[in-house]
C-alpha atoms as a PDB file:
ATOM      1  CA  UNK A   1     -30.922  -7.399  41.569  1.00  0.00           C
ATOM      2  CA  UNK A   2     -28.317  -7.386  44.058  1.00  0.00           C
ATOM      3  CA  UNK A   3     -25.674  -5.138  41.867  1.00  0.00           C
ATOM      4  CA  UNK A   4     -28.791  -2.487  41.748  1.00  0.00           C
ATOM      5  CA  UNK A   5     -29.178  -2.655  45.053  1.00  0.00           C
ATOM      6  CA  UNK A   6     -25.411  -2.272  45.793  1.00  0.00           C
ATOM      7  CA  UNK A   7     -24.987   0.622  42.889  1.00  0.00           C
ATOM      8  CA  UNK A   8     -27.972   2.747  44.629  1.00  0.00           C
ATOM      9  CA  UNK A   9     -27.149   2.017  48.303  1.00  0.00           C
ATOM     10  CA  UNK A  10     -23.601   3.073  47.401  1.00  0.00           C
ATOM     11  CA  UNK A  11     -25.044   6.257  45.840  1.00  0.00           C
ATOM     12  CA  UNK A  12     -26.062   9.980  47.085  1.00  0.00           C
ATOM     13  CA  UNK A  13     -29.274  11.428  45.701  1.00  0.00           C
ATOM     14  CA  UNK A  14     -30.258  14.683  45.980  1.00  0.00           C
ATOM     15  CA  UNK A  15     -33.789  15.842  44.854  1.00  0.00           C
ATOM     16  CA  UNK A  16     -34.955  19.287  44.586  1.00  0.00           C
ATOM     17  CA  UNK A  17     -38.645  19.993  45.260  1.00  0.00           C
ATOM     18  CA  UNK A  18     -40.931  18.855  42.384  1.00  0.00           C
ATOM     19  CA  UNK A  19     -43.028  21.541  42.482  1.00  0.00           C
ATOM     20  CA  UNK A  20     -44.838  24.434  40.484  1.00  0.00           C
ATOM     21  CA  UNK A  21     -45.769  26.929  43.364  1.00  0.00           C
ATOM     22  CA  UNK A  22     -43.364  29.560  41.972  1.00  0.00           C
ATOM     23  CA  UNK A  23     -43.921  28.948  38.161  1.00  0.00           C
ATOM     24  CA  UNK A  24     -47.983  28.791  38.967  1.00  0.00           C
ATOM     25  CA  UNK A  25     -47.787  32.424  41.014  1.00  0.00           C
ATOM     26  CA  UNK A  26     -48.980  34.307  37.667  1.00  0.00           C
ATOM     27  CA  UNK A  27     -52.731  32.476  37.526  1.00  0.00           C
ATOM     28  CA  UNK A  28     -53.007  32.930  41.091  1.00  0.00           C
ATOM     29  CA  UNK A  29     -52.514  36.270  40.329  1.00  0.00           C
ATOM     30  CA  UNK A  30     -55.172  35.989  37.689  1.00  0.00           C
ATOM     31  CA  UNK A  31     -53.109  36.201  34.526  1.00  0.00           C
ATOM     32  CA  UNK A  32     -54.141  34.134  31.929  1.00  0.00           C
ATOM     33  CA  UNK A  33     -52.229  31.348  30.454  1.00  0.00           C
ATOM     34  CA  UNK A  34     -51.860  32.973  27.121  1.00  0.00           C
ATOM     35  CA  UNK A  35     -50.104  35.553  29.216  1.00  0.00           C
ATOM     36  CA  UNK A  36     -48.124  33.470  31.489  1.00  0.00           C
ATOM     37  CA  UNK A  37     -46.728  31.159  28.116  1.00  0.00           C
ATOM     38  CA  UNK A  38     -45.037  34.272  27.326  1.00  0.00           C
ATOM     39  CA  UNK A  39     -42.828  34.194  29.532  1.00  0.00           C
ATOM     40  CA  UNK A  40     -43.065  31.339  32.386  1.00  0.00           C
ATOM     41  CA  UNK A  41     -40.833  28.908  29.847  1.00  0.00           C
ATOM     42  CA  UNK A  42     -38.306  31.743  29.663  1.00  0.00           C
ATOM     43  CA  UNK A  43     -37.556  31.480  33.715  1.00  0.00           C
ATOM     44  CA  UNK A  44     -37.701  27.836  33.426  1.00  0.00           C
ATOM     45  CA  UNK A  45     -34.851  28.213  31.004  1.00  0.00           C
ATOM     46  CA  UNK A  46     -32.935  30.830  32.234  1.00  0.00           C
ATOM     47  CA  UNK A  47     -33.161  28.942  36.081  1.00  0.00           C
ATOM     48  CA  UNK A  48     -32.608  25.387  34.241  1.00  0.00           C
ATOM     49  CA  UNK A  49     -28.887  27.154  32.158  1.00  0.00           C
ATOM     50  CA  UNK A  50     -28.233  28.354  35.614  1.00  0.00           C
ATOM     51  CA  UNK A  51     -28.418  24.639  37.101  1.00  0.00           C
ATOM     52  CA  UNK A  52     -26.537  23.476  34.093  1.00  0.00           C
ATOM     53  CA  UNK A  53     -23.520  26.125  34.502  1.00  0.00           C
ATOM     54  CA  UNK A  54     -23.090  25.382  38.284  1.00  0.00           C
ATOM     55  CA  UNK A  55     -22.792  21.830  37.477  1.00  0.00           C
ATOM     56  CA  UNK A  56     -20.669  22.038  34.902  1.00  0.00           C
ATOM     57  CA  UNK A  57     -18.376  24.387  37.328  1.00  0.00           C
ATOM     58  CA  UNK A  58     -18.285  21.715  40.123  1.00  0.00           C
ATOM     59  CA  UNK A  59     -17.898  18.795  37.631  1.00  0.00           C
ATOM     60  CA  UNK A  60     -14.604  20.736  37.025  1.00  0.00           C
ATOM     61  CA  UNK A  61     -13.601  21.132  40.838  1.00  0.00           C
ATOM     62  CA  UNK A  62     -14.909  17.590  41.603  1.00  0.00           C
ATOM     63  CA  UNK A  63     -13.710  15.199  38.804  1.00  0.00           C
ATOM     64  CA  UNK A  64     -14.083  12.306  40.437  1.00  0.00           C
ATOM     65  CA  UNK A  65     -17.345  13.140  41.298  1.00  0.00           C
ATOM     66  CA  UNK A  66     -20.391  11.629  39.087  1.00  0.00           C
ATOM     67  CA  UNK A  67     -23.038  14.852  38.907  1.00  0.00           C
ATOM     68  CA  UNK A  68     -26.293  13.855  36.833  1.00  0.00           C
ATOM     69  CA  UNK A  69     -28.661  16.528  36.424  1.00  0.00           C
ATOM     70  CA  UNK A  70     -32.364  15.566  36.324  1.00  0.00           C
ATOM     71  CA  UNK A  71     -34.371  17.861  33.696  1.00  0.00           C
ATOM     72  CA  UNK A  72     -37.922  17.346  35.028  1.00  0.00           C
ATOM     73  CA  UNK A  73     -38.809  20.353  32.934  1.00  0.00           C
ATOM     74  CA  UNK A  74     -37.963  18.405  29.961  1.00  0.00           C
ATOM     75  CA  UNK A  75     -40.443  15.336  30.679  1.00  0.00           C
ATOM     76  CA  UNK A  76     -43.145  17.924  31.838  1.00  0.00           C
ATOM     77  CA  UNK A  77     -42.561  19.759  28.899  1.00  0.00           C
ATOM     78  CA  UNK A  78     -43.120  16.817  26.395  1.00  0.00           C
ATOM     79  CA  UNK A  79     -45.968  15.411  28.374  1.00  0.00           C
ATOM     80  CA  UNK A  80     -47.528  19.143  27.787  1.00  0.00           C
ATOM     81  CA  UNK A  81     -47.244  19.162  24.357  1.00  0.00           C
ATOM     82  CA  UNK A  82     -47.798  15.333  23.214  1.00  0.00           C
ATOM     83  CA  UNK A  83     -50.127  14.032  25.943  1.00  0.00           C
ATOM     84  CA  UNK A  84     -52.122  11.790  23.767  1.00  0.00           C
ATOM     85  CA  UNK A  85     -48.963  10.632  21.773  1.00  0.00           C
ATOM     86  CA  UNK A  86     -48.054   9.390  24.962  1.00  0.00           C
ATOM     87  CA  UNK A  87     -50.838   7.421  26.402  1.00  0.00           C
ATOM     88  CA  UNK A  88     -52.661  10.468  28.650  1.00  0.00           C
ATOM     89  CA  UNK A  89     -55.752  10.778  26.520  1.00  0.00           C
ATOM     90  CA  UNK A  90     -57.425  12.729  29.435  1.00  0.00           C
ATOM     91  CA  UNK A  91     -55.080  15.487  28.474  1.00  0.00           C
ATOM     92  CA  UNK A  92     -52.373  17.882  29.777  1.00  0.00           C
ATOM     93  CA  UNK A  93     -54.537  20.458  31.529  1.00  0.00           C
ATOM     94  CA  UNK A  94     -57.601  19.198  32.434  1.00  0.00           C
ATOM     95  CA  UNK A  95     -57.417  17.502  36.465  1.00  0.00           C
ATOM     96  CA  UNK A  96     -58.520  14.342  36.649  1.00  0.00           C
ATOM     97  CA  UNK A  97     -59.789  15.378  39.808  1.00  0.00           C
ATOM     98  CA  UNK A  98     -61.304  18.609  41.016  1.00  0.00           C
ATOM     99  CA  UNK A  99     -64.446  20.697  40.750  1.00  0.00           C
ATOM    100  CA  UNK A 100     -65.669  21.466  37.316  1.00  0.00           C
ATOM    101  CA  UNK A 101     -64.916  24.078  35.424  1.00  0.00           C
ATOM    102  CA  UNK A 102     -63.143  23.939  31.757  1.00  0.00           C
ATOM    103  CA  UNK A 103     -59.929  22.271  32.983  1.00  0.00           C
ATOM    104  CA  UNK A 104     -62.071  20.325  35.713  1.00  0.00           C
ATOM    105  CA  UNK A 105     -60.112  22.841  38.634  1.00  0.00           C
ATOM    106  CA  UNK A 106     -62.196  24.578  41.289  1.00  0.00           C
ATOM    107  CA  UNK A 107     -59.615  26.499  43.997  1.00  0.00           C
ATOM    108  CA  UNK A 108     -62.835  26.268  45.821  1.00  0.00           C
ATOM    109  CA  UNK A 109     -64.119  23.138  45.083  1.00  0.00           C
ATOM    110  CA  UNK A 110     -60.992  21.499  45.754  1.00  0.00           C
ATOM    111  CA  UNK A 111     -59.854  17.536  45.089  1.00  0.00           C
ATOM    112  CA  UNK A 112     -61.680  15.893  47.613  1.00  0.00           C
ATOM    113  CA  UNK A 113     -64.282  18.575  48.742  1.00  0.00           C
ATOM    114  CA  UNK A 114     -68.171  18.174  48.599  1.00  0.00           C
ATOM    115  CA  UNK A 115     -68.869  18.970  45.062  1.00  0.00           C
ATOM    116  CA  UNK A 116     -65.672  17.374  43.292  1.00  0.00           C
ATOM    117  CA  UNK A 117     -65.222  14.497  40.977  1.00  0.00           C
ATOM    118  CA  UNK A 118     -63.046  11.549  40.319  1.00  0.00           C
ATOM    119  CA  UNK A 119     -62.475  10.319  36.721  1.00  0.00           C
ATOM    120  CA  UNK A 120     -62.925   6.747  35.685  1.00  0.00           C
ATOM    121  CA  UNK A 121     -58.702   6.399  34.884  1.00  0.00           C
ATOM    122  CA  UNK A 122     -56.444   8.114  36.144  1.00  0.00           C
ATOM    123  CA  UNK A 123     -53.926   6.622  34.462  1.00  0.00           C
ATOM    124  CA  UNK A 124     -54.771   8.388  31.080  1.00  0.00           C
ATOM    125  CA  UNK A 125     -54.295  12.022  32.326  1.00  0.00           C
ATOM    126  CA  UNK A 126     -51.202  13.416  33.502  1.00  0.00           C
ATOM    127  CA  UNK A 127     -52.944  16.583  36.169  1.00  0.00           C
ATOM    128  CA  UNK A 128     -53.966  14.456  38.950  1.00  0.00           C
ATOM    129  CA  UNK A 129     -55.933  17.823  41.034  1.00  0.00           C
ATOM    130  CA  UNK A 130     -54.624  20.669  39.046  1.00  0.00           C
ATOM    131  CA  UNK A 131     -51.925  21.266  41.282  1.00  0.00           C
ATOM    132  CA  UNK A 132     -50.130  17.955  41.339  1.00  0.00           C
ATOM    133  CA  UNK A 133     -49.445  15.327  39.063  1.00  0.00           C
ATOM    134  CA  UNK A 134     -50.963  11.679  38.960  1.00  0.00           C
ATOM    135  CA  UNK A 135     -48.918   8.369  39.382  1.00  0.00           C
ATOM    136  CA  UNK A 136     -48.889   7.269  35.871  1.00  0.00           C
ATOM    137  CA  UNK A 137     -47.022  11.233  35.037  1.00  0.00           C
ATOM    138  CA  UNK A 138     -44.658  10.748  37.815  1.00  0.00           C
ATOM    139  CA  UNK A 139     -43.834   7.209  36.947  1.00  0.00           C
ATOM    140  CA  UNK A 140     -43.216   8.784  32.914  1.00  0.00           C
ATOM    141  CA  UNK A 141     -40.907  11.063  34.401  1.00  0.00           C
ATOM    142  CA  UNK A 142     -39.005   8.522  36.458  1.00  0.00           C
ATOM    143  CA  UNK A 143     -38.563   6.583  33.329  1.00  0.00           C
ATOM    144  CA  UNK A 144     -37.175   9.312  31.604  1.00  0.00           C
ATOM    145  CA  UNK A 145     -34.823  10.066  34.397  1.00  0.00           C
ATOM    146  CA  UNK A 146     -33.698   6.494  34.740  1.00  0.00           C
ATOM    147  CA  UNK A 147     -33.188   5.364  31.195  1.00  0.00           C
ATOM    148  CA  UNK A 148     -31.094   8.481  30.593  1.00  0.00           C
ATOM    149  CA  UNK A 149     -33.694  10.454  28.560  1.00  0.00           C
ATOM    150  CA  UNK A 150     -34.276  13.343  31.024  1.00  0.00           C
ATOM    151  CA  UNK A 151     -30.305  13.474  32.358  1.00  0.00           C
ATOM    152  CA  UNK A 152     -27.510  15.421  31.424  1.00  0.00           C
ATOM    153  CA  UNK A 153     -24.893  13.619  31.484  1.00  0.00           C
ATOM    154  CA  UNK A 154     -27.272  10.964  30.454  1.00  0.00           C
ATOM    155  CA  UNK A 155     -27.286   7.769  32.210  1.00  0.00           C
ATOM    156  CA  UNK A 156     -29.004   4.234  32.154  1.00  0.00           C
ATOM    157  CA  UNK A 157     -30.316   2.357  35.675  1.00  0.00           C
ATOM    158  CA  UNK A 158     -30.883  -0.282  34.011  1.00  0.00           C
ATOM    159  CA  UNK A 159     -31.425  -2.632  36.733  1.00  0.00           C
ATOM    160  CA  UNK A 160     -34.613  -1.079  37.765  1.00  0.00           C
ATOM    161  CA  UNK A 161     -37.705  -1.890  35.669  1.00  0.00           C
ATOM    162  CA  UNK A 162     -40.870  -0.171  35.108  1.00  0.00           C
ATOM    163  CA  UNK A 163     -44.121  -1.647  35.738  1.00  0.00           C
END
């Protein structure tokens, strides 16, 4: 374990906000998600190319430099589309925690409030409160990031294991 620790003490990361205030703006403005499918993914790509031409740019200027790019999009993407493929029988949309409602989300009835539930395993869904993710989504994501599946260039930690 020590060359693991020594390769990420000896390393800088930078991590953006994991977030989904900006990209979730269109149902708080009541627009459906029918609606918001139409063109939500479209900014995600055109802001993720963006990312990917900057890099590219300053991997010129600083050759020396090793500049990994982290596609969250890309595990949140797949986790959308395949959730039960990949172990979140709970589903995609529907919070594992909130206040009823046909995706289980309340923006009244909030995670936590009187009136809200818990289910049994959280584990098997990947919305924790329908604004956040749970543990086991996050820790799907990491793998991806670390074993080089969600990276561009990709890249293998492979001194870290998942539980």
């Amino acid at each position: 374990m020590t060359g693991c620790q020594d390769l990420l003490r000896n390393s800088l990361f930078l991590v953006g906000e994991i977030g989904g205030n900006d990209y979730n703006y269109p149902f708080f403005k009541g627009r459906s998600s029918q609606e918001s499918r139409t063109f939500v993914p479209k900014v995600i790509d055109a802001v993720s190319s963006a990312i990917e031409n900057e890099l590219s740019r300053l991997r010129e200027i600083y050759p020396h430099a090793n500049i990994i790019y982290a596609d969250y999009y890309k595990g949140a993407l797949q986790m959308s589309l395949f959730p039960t493929q990949l172990g979140f029988t709970g589903g995609a949309l529907e919070a594992c925690c909130g206040g009823g409602g046909p995706y289980n989300y309340n923006l009244t009835i909030q995670c936590g409030y009187n009136g809200s539930n818990v289910c049994d395993d959280p584990s098997t869904y990947v919305n924790w409160d329908g604004i956040h993710l749970t543990e086991a989504a996050y820790r799907w994501i990491a793998t991806g990031i670390l074993d080089g599946s969600f990276t561009n260039p990709p890249t293998v930690i492979s001194c870290i294991q998942s539980t």
